[in-house]
PDB file of N, CA and C in Angstrom:
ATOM      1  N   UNK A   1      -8.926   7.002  -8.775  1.00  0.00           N
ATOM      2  CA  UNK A   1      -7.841   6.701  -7.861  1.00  0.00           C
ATOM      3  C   UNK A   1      -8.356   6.644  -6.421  1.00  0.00           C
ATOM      4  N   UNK A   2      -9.517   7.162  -6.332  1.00  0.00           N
ATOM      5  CA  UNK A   2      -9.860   7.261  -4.649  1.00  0.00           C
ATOM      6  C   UNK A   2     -10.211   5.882  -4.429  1.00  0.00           C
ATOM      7  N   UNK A   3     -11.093   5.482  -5.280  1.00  0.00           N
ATOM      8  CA  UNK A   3     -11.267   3.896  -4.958  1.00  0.00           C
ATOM      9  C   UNK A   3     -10.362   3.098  -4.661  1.00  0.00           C
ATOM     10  N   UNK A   4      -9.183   2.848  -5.153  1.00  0.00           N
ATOM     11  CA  UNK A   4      -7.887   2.544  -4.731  1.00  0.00           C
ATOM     12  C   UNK A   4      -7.200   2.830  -2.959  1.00  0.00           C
ATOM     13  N   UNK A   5      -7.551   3.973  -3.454  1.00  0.00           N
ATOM     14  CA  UNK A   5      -6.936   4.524  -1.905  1.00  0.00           C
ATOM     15  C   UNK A   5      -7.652   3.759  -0.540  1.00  0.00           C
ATOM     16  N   UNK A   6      -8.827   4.434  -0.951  1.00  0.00           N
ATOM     17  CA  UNK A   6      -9.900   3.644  -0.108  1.00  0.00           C
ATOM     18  C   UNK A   6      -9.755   1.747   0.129  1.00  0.00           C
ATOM     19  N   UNK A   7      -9.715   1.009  -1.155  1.00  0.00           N
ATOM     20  CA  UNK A   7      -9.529   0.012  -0.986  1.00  0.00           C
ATOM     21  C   UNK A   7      -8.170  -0.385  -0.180  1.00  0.00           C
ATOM     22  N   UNK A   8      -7.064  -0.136  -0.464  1.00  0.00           N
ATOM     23  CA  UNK A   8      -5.349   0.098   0.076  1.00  0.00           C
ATOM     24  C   UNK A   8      -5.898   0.152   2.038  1.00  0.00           C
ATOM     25  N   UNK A   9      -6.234   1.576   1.974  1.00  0.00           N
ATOM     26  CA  UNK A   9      -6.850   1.558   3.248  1.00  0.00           C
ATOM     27  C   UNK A   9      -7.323   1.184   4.138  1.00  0.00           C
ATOM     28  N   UNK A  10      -8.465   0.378   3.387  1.00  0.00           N
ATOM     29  CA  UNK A  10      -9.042  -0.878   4.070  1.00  0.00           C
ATOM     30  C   UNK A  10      -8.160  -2.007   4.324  1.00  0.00           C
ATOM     31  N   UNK A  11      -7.617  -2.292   3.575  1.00  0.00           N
ATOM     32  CA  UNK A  11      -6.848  -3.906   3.130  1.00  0.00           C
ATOM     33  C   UNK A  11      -5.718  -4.027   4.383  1.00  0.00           C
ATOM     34  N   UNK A  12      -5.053  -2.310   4.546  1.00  0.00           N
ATOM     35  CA  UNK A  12      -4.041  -2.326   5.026  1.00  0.00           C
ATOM     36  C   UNK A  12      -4.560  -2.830   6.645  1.00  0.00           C
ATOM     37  N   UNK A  13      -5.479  -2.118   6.909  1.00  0.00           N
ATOM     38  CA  UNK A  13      -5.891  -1.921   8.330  1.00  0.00           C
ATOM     39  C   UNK A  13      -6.228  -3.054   8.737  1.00  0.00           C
ATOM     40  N   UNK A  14      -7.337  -4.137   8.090  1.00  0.00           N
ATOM     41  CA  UNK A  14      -7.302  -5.121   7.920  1.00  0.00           C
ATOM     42  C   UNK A  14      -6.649  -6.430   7.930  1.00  0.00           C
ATOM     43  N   UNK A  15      -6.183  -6.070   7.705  1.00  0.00           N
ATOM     44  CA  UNK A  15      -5.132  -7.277   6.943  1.00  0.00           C
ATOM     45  C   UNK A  15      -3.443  -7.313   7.171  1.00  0.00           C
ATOM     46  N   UNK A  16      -3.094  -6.281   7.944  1.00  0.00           N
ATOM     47  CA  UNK A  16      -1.651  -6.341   7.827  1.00  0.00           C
ATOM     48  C   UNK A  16      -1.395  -5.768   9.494  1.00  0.00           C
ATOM     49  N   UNK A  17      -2.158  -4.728   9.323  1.00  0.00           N
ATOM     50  CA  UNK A  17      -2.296  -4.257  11.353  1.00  0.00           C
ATOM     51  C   UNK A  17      -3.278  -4.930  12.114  1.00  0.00           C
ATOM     52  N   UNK A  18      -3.991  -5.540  11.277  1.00  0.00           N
ATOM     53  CA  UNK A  18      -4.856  -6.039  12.447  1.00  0.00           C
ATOM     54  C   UNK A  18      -6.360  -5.432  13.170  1.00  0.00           C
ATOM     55  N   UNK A  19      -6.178  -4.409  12.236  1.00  0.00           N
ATOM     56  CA  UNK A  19      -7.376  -3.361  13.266  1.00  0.00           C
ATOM     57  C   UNK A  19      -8.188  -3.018  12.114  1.00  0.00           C
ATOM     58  N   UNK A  20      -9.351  -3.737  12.004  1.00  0.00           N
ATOM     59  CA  UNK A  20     -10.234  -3.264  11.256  1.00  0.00           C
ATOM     60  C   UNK A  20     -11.416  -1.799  11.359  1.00  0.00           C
ATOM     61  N   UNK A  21     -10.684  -1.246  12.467  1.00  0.00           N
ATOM     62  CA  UNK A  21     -11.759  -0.124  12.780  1.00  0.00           C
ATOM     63  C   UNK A  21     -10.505   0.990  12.730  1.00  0.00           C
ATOM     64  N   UNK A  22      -9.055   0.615  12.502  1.00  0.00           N
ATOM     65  CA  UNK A  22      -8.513   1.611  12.058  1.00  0.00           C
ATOM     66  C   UNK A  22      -8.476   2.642  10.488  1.00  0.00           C
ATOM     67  N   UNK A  23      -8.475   3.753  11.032  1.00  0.00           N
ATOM     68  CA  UNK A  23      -8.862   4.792   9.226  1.00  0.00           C
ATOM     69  C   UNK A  23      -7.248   5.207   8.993  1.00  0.00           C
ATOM     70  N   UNK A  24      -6.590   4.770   8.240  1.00  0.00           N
ATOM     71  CA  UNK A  24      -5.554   5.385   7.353  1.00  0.00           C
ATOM     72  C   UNK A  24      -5.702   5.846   6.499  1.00  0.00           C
ATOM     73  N   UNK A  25      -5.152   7.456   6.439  1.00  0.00           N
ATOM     74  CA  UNK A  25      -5.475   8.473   5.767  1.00  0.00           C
ATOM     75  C   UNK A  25      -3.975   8.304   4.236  1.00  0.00           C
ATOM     76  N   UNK A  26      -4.406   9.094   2.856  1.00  0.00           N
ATOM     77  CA  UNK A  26      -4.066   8.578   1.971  1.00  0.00           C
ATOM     78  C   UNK A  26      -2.555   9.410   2.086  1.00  0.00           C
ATOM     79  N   UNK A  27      -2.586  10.108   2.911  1.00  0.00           N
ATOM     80  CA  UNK A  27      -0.976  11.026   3.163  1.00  0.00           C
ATOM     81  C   UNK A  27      -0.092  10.296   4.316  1.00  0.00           C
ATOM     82  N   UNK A  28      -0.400   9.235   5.047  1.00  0.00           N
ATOM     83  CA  UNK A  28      -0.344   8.961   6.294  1.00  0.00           C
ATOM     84  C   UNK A  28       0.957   8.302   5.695  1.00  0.00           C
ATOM     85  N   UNK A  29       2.461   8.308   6.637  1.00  0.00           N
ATOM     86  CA  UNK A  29       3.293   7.749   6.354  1.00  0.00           C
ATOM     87  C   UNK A  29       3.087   6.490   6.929  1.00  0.00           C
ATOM     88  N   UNK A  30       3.574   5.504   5.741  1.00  0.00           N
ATOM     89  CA  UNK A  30       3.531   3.856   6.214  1.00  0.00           C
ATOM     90  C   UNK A  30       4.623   3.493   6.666  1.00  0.00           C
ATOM     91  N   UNK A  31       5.509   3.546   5.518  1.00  0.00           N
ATOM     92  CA  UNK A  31       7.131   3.177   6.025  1.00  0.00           C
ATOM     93  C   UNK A  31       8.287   3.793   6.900  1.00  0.00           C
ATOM     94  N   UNK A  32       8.205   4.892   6.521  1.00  0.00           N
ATOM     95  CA  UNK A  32       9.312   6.156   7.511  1.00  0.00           C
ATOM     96  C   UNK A  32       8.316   5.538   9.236  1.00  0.00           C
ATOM     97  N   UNK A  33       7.348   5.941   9.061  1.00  0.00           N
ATOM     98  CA  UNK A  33       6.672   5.872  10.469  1.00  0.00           C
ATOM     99  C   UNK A  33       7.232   4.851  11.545  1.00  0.00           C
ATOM    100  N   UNK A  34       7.568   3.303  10.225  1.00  0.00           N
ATOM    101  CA  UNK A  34       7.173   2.265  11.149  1.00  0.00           C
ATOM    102  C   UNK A  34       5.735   1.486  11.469  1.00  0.00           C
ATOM    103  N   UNK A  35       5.152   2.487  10.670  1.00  0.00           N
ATOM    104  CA  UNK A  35       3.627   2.080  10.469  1.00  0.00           C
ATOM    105  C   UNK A  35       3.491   0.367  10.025  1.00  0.00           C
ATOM    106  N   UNK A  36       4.398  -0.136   8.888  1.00  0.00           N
ATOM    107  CA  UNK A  36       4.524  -1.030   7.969  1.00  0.00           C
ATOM    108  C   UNK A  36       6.057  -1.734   8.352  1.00  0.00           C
ATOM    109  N   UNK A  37       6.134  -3.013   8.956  1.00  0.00           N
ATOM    110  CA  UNK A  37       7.174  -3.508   8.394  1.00  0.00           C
ATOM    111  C   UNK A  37       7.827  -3.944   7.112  1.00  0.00           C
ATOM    112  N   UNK A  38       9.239  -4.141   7.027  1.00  0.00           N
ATOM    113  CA  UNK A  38       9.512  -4.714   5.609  1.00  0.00           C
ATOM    114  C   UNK A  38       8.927  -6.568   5.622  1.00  0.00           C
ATOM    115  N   UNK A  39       8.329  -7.424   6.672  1.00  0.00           N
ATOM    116  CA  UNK A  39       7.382  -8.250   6.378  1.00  0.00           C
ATOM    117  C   UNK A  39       6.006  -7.690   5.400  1.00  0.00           C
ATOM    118  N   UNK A  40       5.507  -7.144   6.584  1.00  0.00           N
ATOM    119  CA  UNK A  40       4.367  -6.480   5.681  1.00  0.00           C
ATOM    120  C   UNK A  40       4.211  -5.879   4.445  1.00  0.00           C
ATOM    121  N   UNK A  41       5.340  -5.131   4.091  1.00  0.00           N
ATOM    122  CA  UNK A  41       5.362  -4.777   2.939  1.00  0.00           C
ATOM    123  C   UNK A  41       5.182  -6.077   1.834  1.00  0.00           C
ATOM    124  N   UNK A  42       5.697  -6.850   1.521  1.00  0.00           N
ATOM    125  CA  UNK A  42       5.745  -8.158   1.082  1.00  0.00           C
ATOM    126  C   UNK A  42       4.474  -8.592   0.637  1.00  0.00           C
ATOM    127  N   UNK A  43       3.429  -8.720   2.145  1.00  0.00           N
ATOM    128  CA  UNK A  43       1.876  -8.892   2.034  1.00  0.00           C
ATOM    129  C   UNK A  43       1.213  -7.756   1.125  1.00  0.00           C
ATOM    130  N   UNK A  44       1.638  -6.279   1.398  1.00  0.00           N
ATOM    131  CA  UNK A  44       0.995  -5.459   0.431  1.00  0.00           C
ATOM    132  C   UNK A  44       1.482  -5.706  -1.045  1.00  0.00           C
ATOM    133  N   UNK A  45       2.564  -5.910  -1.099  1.00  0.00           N
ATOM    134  CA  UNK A  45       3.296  -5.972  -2.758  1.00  0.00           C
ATOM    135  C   UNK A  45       1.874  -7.234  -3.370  1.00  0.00           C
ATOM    136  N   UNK A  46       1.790  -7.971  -2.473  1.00  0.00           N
ATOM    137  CA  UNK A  46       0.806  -9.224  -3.349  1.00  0.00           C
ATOM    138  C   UNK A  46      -0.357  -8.690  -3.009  1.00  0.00           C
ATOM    139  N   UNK A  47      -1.084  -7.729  -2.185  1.00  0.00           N
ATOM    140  CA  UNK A  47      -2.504  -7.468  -2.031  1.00  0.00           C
ATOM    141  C   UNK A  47      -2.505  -6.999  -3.539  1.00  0.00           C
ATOM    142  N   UNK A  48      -1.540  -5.930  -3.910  1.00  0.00           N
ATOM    143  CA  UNK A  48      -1.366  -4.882  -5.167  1.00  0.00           C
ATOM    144  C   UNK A  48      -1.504  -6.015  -6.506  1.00  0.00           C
ATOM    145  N   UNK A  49      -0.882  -7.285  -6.242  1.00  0.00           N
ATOM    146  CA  UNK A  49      -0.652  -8.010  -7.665  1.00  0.00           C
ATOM    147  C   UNK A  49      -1.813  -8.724  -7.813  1.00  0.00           C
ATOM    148  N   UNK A  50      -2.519  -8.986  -6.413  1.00  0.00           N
ATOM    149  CA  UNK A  50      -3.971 -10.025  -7.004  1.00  0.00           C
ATOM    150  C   UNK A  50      -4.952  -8.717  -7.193  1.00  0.00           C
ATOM    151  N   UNK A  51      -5.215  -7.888  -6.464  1.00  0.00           N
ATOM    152  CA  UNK A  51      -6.127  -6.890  -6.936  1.00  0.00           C
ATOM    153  C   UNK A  51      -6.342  -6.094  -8.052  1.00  0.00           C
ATOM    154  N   UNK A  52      -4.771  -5.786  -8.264  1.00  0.00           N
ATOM    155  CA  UNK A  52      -4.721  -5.035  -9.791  1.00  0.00           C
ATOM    156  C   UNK A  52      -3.839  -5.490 -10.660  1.00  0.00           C
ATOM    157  N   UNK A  53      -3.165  -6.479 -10.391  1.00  0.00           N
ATOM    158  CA  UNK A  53      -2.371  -7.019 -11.379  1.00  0.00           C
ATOM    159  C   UNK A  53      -1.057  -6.223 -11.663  1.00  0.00           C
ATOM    160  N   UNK A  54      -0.978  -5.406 -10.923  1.00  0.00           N
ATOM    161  CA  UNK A  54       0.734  -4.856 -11.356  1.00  0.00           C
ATOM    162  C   UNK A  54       1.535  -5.055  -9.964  1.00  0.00           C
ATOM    163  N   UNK A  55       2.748  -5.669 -10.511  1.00  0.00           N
ATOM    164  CA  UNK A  55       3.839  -5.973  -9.869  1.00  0.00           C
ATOM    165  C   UNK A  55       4.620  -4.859  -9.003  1.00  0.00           C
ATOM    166  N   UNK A  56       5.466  -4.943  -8.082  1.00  0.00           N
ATOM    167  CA  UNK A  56       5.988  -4.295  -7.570  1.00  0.00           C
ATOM    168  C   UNK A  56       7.150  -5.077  -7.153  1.00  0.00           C
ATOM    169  N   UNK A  57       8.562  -4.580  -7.624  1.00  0.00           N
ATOM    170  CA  UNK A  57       9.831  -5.306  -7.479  1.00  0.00           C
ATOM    171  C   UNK A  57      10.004  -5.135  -6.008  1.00  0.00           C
ATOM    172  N   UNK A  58      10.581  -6.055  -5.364  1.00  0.00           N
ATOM    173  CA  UNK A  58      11.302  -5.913  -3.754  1.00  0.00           C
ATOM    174  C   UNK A  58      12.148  -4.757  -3.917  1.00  0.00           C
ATOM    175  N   UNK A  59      12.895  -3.819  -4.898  1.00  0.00           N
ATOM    176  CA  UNK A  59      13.678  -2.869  -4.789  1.00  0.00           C
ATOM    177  C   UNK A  59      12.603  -1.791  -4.384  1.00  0.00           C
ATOM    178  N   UNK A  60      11.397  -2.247  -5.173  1.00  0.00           N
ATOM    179  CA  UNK A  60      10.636  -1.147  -4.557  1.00  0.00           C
ATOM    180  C   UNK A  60      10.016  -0.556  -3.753  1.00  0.00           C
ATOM    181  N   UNK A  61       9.804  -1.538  -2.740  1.00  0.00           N
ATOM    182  CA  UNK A  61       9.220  -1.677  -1.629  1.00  0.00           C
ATOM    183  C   UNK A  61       9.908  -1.015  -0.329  1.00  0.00           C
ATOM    184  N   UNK A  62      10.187   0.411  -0.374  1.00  0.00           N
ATOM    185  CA  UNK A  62      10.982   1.671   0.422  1.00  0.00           C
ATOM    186  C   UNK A  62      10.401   2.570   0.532  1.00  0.00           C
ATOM    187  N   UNK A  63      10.310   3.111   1.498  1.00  0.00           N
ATOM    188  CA  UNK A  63      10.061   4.490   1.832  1.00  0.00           C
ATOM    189  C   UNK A  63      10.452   5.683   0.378  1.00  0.00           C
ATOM    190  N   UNK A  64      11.810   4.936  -0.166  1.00  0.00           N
ATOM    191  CA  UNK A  64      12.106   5.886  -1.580  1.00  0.00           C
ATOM    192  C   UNK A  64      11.408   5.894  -2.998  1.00  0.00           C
ATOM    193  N   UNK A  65      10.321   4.912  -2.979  1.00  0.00           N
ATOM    194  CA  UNK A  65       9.232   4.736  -3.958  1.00  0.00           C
ATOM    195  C   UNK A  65       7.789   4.706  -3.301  1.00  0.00           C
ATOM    196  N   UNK A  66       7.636   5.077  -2.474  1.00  0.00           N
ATOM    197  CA  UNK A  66       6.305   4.818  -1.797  1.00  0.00           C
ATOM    198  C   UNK A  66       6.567   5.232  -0.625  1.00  0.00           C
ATOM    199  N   UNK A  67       5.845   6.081   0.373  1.00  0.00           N
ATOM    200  CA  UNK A  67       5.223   5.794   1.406  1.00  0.00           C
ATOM    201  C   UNK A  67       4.272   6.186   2.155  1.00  0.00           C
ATOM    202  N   UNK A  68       3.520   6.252   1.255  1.00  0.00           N
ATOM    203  CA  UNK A  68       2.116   6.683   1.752  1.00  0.00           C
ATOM    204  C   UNK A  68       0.839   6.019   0.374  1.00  0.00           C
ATOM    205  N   UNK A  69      -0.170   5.224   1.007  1.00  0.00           N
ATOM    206  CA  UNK A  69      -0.891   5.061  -0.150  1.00  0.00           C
ATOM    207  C   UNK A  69      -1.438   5.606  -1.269  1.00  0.00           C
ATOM    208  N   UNK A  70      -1.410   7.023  -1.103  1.00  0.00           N
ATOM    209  CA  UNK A  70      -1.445   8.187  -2.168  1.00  0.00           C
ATOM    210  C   UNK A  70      -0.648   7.594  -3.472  1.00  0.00           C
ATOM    211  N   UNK A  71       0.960   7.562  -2.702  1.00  0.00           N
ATOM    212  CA  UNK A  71       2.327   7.561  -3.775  1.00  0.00           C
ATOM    213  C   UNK A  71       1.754   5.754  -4.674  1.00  0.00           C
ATOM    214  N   UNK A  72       1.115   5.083  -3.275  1.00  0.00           N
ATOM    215  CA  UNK A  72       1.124   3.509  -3.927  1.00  0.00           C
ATOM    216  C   UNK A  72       0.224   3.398  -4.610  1.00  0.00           C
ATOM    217  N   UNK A  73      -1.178   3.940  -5.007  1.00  0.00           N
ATOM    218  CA  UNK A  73      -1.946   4.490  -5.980  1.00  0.00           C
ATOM    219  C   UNK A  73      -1.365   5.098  -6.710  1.00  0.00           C
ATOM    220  N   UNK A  74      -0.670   5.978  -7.093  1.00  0.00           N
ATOM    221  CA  UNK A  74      -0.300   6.525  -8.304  1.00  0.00           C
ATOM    222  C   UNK A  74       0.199   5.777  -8.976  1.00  0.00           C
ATOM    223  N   UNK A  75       1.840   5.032  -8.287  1.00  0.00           N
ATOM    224  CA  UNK A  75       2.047   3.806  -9.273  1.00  0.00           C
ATOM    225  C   UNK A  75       1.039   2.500 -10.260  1.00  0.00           C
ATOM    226  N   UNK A  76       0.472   2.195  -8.986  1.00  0.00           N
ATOM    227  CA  UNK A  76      -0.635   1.449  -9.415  1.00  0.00           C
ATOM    228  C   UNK A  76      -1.479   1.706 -10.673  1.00  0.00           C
ATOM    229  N   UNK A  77      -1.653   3.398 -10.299  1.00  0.00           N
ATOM    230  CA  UNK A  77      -2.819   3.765 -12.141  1.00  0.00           C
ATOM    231  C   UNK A  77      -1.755   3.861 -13.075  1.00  0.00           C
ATOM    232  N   UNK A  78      -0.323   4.243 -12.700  1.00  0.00           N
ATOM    233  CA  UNK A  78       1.034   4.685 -14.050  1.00  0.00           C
ATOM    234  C   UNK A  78       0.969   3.397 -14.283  1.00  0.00           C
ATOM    235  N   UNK A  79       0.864   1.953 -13.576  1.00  0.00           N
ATOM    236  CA  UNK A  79       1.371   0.425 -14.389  1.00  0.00           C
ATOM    237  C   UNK A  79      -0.121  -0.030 -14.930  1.00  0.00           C
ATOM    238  N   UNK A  80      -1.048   0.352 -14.827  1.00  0.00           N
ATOM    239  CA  UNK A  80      -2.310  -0.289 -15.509  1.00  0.00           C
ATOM    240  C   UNK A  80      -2.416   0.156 -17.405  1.00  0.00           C
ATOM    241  N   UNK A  81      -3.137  -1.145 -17.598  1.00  0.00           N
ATOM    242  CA  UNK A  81      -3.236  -0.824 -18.928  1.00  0.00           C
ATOM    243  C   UNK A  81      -4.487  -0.641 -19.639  1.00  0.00           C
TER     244      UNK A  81
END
């Protein structure tokens, strides 16, 4: 699962904030924070479906199923097969 995290981490900082020299930690709130818009979220739901192949419904995409890459790794290893 750390690999995950780590990867999430990267991708996020990267790719959605903009700041590739930023470190997001795997407890770090994304959504409550404001860290993550509900745009962005969108971009992560598909980073999650081309990288690992499991889906994530738009219902899910809340602070009440996720918000911290920790929680979005766990789902991620519970939908793999």
């Amino acid at each position: 699962m750390e690999s995950i995290i780590e990867f999430l981490a990267q991708k996020i900082a990267a790719e959605i904030l903009r700041q590739n020299n930023r470190t997001i930690k795997a407890d770090e709130k994304l959504i409550s924070s404001g860290l993550i818009d509900s745009f962005s979220l969108v971009d992560l739901a598909l980073i999650v479906e081309d990288e690992y192949g499991v889906q994530l419904d738009d219902t899910e995409l809340t602070a009440d199923h996720f918000d911290t890459i920790q929680e979005l790794a766990e789902i991620i290893v519970s939908r793999q097969v």
